[in-house]
Protein backbone atom coordinates (compact mmCIF):
# COMPACT_ATOMS: atom_id res chain seq x y z
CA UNK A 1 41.52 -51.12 -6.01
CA UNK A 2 38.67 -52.23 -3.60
CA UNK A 3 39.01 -48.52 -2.05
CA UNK A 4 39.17 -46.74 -5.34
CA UNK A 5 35.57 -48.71 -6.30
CA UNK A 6 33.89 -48.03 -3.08
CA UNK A 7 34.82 -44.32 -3.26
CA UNK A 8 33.84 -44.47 -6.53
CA UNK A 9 30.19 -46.66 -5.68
CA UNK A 10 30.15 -43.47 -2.97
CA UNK A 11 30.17 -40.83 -5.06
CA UNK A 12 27.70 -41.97 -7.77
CA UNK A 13 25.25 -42.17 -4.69
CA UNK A 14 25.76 -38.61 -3.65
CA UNK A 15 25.08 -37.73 -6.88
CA UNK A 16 21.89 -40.00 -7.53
CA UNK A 17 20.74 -38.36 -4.39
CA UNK A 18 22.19 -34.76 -5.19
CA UNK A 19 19.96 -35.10 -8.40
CA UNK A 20 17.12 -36.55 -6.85
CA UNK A 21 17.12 -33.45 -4.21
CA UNK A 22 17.34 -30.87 -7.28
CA UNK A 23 14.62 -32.78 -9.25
CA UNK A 24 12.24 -34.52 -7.20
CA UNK A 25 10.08 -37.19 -9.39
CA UNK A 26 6.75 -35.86 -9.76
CA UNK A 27 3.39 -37.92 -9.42
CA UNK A 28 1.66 -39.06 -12.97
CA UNK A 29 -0.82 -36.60 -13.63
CA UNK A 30 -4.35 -36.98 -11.93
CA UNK A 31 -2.48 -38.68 -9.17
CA UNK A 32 -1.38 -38.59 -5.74
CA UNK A 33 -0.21 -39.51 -2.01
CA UNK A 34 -4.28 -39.78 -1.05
CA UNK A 35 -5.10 -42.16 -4.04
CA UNK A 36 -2.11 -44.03 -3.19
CA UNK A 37 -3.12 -44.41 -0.20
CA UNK A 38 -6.86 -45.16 -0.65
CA UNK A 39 -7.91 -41.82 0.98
CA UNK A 40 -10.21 -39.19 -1.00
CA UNK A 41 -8.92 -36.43 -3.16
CA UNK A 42 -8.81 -33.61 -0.38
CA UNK A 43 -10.29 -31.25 -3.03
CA UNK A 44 -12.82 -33.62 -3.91
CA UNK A 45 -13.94 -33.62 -0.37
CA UNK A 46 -13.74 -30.38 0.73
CA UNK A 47 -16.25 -29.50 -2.41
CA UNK A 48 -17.82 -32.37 -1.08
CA UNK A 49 -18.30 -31.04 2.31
CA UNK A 50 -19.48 -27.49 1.07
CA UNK A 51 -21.91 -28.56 -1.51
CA UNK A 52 -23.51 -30.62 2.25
CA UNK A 53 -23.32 -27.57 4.34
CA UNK A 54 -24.82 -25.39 1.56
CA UNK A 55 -27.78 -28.30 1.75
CA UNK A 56 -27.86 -28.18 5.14
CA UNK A 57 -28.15 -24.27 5.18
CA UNK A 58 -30.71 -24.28 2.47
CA UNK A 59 -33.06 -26.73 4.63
CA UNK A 60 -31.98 -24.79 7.76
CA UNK A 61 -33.38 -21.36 5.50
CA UNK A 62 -36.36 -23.23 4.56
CA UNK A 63 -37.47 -24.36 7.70
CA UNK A 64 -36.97 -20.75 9.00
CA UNK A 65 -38.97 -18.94 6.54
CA UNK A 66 -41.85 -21.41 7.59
CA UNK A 67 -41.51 -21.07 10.94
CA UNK A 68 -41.51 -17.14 10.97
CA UNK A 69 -44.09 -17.05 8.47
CA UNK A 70 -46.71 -18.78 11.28
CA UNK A 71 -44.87 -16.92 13.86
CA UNK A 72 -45.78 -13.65 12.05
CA UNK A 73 -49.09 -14.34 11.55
CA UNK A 74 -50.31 -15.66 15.21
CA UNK A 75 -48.60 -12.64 16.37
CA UNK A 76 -50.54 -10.01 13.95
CA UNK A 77 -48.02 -8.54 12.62
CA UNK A 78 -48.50 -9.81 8.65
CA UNK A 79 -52.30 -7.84 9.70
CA UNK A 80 -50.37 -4.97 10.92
CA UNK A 81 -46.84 -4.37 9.95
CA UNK A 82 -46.05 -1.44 11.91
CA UNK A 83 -46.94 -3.27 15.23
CA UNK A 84 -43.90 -5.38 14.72
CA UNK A 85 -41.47 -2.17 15.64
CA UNK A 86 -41.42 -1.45 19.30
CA UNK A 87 -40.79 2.20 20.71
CA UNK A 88 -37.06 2.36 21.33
CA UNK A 89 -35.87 4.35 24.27
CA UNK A 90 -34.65 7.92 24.17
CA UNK A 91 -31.43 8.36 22.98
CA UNK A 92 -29.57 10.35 25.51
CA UNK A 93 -25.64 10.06 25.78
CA UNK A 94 -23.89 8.68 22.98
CA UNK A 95 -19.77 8.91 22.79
CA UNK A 96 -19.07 11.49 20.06
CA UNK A 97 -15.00 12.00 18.95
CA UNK A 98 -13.53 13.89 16.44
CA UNK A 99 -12.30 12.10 13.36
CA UNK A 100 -11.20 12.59 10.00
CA UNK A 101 -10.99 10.52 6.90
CA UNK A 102 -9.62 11.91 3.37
CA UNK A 103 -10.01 15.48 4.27
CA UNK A 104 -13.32 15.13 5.83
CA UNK A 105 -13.32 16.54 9.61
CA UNK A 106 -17.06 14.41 11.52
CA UNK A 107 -17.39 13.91 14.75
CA UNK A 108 -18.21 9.81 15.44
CA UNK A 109 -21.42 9.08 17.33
CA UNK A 110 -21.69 5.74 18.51
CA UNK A 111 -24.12 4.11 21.30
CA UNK A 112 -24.79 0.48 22.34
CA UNK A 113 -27.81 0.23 20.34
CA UNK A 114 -29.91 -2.20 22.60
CA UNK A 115 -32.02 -3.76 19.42
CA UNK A 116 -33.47 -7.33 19.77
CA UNK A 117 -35.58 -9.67 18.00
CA UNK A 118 -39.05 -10.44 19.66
CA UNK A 119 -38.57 -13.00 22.39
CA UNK A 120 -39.13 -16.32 20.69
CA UNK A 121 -38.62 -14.95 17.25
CA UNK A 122 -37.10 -17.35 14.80
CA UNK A 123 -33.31 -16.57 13.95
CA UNK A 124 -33.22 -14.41 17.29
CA UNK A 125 -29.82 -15.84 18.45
CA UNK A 126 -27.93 -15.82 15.52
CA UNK A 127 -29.04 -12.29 15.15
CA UNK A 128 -27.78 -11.61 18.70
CA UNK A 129 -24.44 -13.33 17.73
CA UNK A 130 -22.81 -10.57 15.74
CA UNK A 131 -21.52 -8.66 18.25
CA UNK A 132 -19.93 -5.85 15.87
CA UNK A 133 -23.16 -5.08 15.06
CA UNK A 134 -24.85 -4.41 18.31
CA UNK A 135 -23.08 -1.08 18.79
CA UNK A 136 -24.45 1.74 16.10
CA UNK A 137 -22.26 4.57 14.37
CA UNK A 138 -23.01 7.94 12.39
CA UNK A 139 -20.61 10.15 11.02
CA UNK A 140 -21.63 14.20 12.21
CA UNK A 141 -21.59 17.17 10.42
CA UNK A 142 -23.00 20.10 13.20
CA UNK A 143 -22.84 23.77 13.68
CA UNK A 144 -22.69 25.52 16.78
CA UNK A 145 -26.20 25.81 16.92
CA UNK A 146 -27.77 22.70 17.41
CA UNK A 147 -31.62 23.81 16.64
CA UNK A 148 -30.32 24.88 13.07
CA UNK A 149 -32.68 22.30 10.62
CA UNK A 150 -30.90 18.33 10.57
CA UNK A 151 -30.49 16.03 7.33
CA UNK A 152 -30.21 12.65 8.08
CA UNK A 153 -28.63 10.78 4.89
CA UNK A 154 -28.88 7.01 4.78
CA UNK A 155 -26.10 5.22 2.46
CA UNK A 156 -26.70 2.24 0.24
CA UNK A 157 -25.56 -0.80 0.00
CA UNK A 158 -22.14 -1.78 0.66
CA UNK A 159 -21.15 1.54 2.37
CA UNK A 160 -20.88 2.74 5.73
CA UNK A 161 -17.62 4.21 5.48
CA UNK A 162 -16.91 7.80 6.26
CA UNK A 163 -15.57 9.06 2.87
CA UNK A 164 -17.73 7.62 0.48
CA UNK A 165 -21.01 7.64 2.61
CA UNK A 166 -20.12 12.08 3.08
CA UNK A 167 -19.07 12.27 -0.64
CA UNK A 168 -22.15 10.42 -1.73
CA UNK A 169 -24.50 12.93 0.16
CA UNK A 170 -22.65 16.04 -1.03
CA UNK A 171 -21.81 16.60 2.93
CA UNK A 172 -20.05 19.40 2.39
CA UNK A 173 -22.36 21.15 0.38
CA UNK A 174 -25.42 20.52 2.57
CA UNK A 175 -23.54 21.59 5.72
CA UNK A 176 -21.25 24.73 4.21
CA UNK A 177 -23.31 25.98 2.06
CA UNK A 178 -27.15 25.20 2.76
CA UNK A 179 -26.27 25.57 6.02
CA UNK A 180 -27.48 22.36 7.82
CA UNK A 181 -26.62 19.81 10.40
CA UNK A 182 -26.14 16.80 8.89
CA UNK A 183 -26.06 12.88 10.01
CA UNK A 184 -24.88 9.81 8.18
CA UNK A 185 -26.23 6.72 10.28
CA UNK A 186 -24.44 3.23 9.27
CA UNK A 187 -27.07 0.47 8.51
CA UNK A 188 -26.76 -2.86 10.43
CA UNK A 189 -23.97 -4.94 9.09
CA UNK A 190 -22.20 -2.25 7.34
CA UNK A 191 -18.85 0.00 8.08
CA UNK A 192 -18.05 -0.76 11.48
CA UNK A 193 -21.04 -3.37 12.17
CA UNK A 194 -19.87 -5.64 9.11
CA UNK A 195 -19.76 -9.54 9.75
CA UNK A 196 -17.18 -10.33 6.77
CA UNK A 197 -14.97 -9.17 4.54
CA UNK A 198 -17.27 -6.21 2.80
CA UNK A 199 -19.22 -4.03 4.29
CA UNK A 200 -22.88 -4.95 3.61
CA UNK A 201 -22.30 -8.99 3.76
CA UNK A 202 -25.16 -10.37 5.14
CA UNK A 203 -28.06 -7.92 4.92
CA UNK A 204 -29.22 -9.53 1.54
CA UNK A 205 -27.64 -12.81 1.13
CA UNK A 206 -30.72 -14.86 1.39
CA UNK A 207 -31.25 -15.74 5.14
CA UNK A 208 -34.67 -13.80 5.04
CA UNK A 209 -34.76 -13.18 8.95
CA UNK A 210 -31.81 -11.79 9.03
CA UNK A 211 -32.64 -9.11 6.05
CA UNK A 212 -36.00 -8.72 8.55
CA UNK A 213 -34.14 -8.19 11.37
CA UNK A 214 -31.43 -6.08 9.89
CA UNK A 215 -34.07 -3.43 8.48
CA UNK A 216 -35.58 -3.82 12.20
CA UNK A 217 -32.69 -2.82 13.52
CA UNK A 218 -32.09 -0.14 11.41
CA UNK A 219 -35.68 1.59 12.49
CA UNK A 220 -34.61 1.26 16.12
CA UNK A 221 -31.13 3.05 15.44
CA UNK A 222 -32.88 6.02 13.61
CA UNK A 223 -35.74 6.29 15.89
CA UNK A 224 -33.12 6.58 19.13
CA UNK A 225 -30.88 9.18 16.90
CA UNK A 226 -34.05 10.82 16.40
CA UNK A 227 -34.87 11.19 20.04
CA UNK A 228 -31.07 12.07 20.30
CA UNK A 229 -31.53 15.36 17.53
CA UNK A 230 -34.77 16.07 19.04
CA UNK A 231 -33.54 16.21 22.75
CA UNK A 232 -31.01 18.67 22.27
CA UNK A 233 -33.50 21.22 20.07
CA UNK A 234 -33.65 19.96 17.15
CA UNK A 235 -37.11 20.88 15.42
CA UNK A 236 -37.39 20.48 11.93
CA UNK A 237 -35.59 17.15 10.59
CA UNK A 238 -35.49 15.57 7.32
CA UNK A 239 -34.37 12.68 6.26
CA UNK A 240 -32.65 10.87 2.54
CA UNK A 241 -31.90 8.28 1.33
CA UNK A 242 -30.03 6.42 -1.71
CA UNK A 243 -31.08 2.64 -3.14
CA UNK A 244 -30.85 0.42 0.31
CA UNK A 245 -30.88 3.92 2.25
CA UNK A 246 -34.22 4.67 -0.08
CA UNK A 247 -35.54 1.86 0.97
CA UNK A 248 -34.87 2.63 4.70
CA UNK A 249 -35.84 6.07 4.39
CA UNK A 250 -39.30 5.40 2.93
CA UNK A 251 -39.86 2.75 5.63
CA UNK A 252 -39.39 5.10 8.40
CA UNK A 253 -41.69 7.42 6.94
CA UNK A 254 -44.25 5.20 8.04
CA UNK A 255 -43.16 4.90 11.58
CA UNK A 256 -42.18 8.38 12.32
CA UNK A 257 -44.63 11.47 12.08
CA UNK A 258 -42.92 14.14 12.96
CA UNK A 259 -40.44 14.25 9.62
CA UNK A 260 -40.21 17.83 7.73
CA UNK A 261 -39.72 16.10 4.88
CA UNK A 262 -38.20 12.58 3.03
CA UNK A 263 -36.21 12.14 -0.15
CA UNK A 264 -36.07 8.28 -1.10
CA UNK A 265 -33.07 8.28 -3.98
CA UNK A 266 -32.94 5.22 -6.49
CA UNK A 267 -35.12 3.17 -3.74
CA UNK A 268 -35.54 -0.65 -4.01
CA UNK A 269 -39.04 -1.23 -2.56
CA UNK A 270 -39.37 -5.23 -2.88
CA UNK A 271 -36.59 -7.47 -2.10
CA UNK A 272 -38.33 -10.69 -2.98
CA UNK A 273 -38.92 -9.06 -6.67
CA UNK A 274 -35.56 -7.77 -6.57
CA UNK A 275 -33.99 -11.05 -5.82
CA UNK A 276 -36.45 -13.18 -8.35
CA UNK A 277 -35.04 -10.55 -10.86
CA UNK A 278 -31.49 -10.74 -10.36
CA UNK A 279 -30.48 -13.47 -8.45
CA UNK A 280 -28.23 -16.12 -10.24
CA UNK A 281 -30.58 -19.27 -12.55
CA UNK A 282 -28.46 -21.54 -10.05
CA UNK A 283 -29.89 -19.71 -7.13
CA UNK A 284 -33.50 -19.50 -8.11
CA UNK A 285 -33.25 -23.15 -8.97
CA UNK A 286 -32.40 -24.19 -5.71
CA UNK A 287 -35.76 -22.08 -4.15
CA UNK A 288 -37.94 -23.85 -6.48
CA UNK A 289 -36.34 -27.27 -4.90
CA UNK A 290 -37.12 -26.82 -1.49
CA UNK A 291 -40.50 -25.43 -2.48
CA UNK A 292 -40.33 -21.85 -0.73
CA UNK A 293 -43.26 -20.01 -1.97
CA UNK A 294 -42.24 -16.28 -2.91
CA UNK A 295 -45.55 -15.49 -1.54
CA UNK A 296 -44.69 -16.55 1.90
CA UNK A 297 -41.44 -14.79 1.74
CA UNK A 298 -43.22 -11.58 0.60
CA UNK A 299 -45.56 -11.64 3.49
CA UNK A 300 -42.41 -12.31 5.71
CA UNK A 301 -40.49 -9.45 4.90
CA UNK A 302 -43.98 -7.42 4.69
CA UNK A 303 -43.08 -6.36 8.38
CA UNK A 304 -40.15 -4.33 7.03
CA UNK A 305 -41.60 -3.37 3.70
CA UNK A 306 -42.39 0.45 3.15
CA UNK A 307 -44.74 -0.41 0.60
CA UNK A 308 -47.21 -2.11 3.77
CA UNK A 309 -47.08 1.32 5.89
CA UNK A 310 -48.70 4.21 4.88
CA UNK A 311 -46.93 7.45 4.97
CA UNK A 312 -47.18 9.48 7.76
CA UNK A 313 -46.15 12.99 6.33
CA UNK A 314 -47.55 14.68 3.96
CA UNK A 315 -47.59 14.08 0.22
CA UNK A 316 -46.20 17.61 -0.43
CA UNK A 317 -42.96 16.66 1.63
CA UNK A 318 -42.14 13.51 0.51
CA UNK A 319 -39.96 13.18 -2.87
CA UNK A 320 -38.64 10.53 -5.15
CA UNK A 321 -35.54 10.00 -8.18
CA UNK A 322 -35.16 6.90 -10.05
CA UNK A 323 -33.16 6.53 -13.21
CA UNK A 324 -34.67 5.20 -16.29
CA UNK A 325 -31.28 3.12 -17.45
CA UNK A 326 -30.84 1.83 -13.80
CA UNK A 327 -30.58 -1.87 -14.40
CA UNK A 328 -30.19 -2.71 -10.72
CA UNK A 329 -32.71 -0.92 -9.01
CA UNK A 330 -35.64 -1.31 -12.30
CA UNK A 331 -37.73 1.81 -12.50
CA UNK A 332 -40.94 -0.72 -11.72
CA UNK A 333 -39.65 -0.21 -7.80
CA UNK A 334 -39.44 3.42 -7.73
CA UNK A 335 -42.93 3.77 -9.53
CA UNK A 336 -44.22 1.07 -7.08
CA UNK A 337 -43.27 3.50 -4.09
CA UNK A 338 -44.12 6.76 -6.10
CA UNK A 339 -47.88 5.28 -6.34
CA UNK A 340 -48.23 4.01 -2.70
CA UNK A 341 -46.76 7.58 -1.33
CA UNK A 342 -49.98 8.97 -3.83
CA UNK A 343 -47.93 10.01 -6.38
CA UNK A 344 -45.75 13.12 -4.78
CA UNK A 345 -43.30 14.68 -6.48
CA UNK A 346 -40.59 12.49 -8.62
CA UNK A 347 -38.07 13.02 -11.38
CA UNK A 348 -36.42 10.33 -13.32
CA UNK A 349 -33.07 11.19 -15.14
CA UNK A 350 -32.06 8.99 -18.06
CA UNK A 351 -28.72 7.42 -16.11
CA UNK A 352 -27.82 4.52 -14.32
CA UNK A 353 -27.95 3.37 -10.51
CA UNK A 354 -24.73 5.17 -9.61
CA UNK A 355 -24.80 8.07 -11.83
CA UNK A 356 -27.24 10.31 -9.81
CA UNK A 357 -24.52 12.66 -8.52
CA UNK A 358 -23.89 13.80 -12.12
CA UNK A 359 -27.65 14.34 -12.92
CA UNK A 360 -28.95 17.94 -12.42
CA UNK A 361 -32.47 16.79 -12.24
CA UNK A 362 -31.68 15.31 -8.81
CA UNK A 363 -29.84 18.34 -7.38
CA UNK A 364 -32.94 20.63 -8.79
CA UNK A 365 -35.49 18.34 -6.78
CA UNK A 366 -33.14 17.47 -3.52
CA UNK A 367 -33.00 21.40 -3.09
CA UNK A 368 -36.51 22.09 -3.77
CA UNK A 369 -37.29 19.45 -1.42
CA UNK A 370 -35.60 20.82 1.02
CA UNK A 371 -37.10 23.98 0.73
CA UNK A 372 -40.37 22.48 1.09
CA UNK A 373 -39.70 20.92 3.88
CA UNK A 374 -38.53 24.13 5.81
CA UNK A 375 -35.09 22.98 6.10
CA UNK A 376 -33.59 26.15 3.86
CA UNK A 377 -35.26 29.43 2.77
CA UNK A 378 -36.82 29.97 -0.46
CA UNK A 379 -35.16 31.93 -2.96
C-alpha cells in the first residue's frame, strides 16, 4: 500500500512538473525579474541611456559649431570662401577594372584620395576616422579616344551605386549616342565610402563639420579626376549635376575655370534653409535649446556654399532645371542659384524632385547645353 502511494505521490509530481515545463507561469503584466529584483526596467534604461548620449552629442555639436565658427573667421576663410580649398595634387595613376552591374559594362576608377581637414580644424579626427571613405570611386564610360569631349555627372543624395547613379544620367545615351566620355564620381560617404547602413548617412545628419568637410572632400576628388581627364588629353570637359550633385556641381564652378560648360539639376543651394524647412518640430526644438544661431551655422558652411563663390565660366555655359511641384528641393533654391550665376539659362518643368527623367524640358536644355558648351555638334 505504502509503495502503491509513493508511486502514486511520484507520478502526480512528474506531471505537476510535465505541466509546468509545457506552460510556464507568466509574470503579472507590467512586471518582471528586474523589478523583482530592485534593478531598472532594461528598456527603461537603455532609452534612458540614449536620450543622455543624444544630450551629450547635441552639446558636443554645439560646442563644435562655435569653435569652427571662430576658427573660420581668424583664419579668413568666412572673408574668402574659396581660400579654404587647397590645390590638390595631380591625379596620375588610379586602379581602373572592368565591372558590370545590371547590364551596365564601366570600368571602376578608384585612388587613395589623400583629403584632410586643415591642421587644427575642429572635427578633423573624426573626419579622418572613416576609413571607407578615404579611398574615392567613379564609375567610367570611355571610348578609345580619350581627347573625345568628357561629362562628369554627379549623383544625389543617397546614391553612389553603379546602376542607379548610370541610369539616372542617361549613361548610355550620353556615351552611345552623343558620343562622349562620361564619369560618375561617388560623393564622400556614399556607395563604397558609406559609414552605415545607406549610402549617404552622414553627409547631412546635423554634425555641421562633417557636411563642411564632406563637400571639401568632394572638391578635392573632382579637382584630382580633373587633373586625371586633363592629363591624358582631355580638352573640353563639362560637368552635371542632380539635387546634392547640383549642389556640388555649382560649387566647383567656382573653383575650377577651365569647365566647357555646367548643368546644376534640381540643386539645393542652402543647407541651413533646407534643414530649418524640413527638419522634424522635435529637431528644430532642440537647436533653439542649446541656442545655435542659424546665422553662425550659415557662415560656417559659407566655405562650401556655391552661393559665396562667384562663377568662373561664363554665363552662356552654365545652365539650370528646377521643378515647380518639387517639395524637397523648393524652387526658392534653384532661383537663389539662377540669380547669383546672373540669371543664365533655366527651365522649370511642372514635376516633382524625382520626376526630371520624364520631363522633356530637361532633355531639350541638357542637349542644348551641351552643344553650347562644345561638347557635341550643332544640328
Amino acid at each position: 500500500m505504502a509503495d502503491r502511494r509513493a508511486r502514486a505521490h511520484g507520478l502526480q509530481a512528474a506531471d505537476r512538473q510535465a505541466k509546468a515545463r509545457r506552460h510556464p507561469r507568466r509574470m503579472p503584466r507590467g512586471l518582471d525579474s528586474s523589478r523583482l529584483w530592485g534593478l531598472p526596467d532594461p528598456a527603461q534604461l537603455g532609452a534612458v541611456e540614449r536620450r543622455f548620449e543624444c544630450g551629450i552629442r547635441n552639446v558636443v555639436v554645439e560646442l563644435e559649431a562655435r569653435e569652427a565658427h571662430a576658427f573660420f573667421e581668424g583664419s579668413g576663410w568666412l572673408e574668402k570662401p574659396e581660400s579654404y580649398h587647397r590645390e590638390p595634387p595631380p591625379l596620375v595613376t588610379p586602379a581602373l577594372r572592368w565591372r558590370r552591374s545590371l547590364g551596365f559594362s564601366f570600368e571602376h576608377l578608384s585612388f587613395e584620395s589623400g583629403y584632410e581637414p586643415h591642421p587644427d580644424e575642429p572635427g578633423r579626427e573624426r573626419w579622418l576616422s572613416y576609413a571607407l571613405n578615404r579611398e574615392a570611386h567613379a564609375w567610367v564610360l570611355r571610348h578609345a579616344d580619350p581627347s573625345r569631349p568628357w561629362l562628369i555627372c554627379i549623383h544625389g543624395y543617397g546614391m553612389g551605386i553603379p546602376a542607379v547613379d548610370l541610369s539616372a544620367f542617361e549613361a548610355r545615351r550620353l556615351h552611345h549616342e552623343l558620343g562622349l566620355n562620361v564619369l560618375c564620381p561617388v560623393l564622400p560617404l556614399h556607395g563604397p565610402r558609406k559609414l552605415g547602413f545607406r549610402s549617404g548617412d552622414g553627409f547631412l545628419n546635423g554634425d555641421f563639420l562633417d557636411t563642411v568637410h564632406a563637400e571639401a572632400q568632394a572638391m578635392w576628388d573632382l579637382r584630382r579626376q580633373l587633373s586625371w581627364l586633363r592629363g591624358n588629353g582631355a580638352t573640353q570637359i563639362g560637368v552635371y549635376g542632380l539635387s546634392l550633385g547640383g549642389y556640388t556641381t555649382a560649387l566647383l564652378v567656382g573653383l575650377d575655370p577651365g569647365l566647357a560648360c555646367a548643368i546644376a539639376g534640381i540643386p539645393a543651394t542652402d543647407f541651413t534653409r533646407l534643414v530649418a524647412r524640413l527638419a522634424p518640430h522635435a529637431t528644430l526644438r532642440e537647436v533653439e535649446r542649446l541656442g545655435l544661431d542659424w546665422s553662425v551655422l550659415r557662415e560656417l558652411l559659407s566655405v562650401v556654399s556655391p552661393l559665396h563663390l562667384a562663377p568662373r565660366i561664363e554665363r552662356d555655359r552654365l545652365s539650370i532645371f528646377g521643378g515647380t511641384a518639387d517639395h524637397l528641393v523648393p524652387a526658392d533654391q534653384v532661383r537663389d542659384l539662377w540669380k547669383h550665376w546672373g540669371e543664365p539659362r533655366i527651365a522649370w518643368y511642372a514635376g516633382s524632385h524625382l520626376s526630371f527623367g520624364r520631363e522633356p524640358q530637361v532633355r531639350f536644355l541638357v542637349d542644348d547645353a551641351l552643344r553650347h558648351g562644345g561638347l557635341v555638334p550643332e544640328r
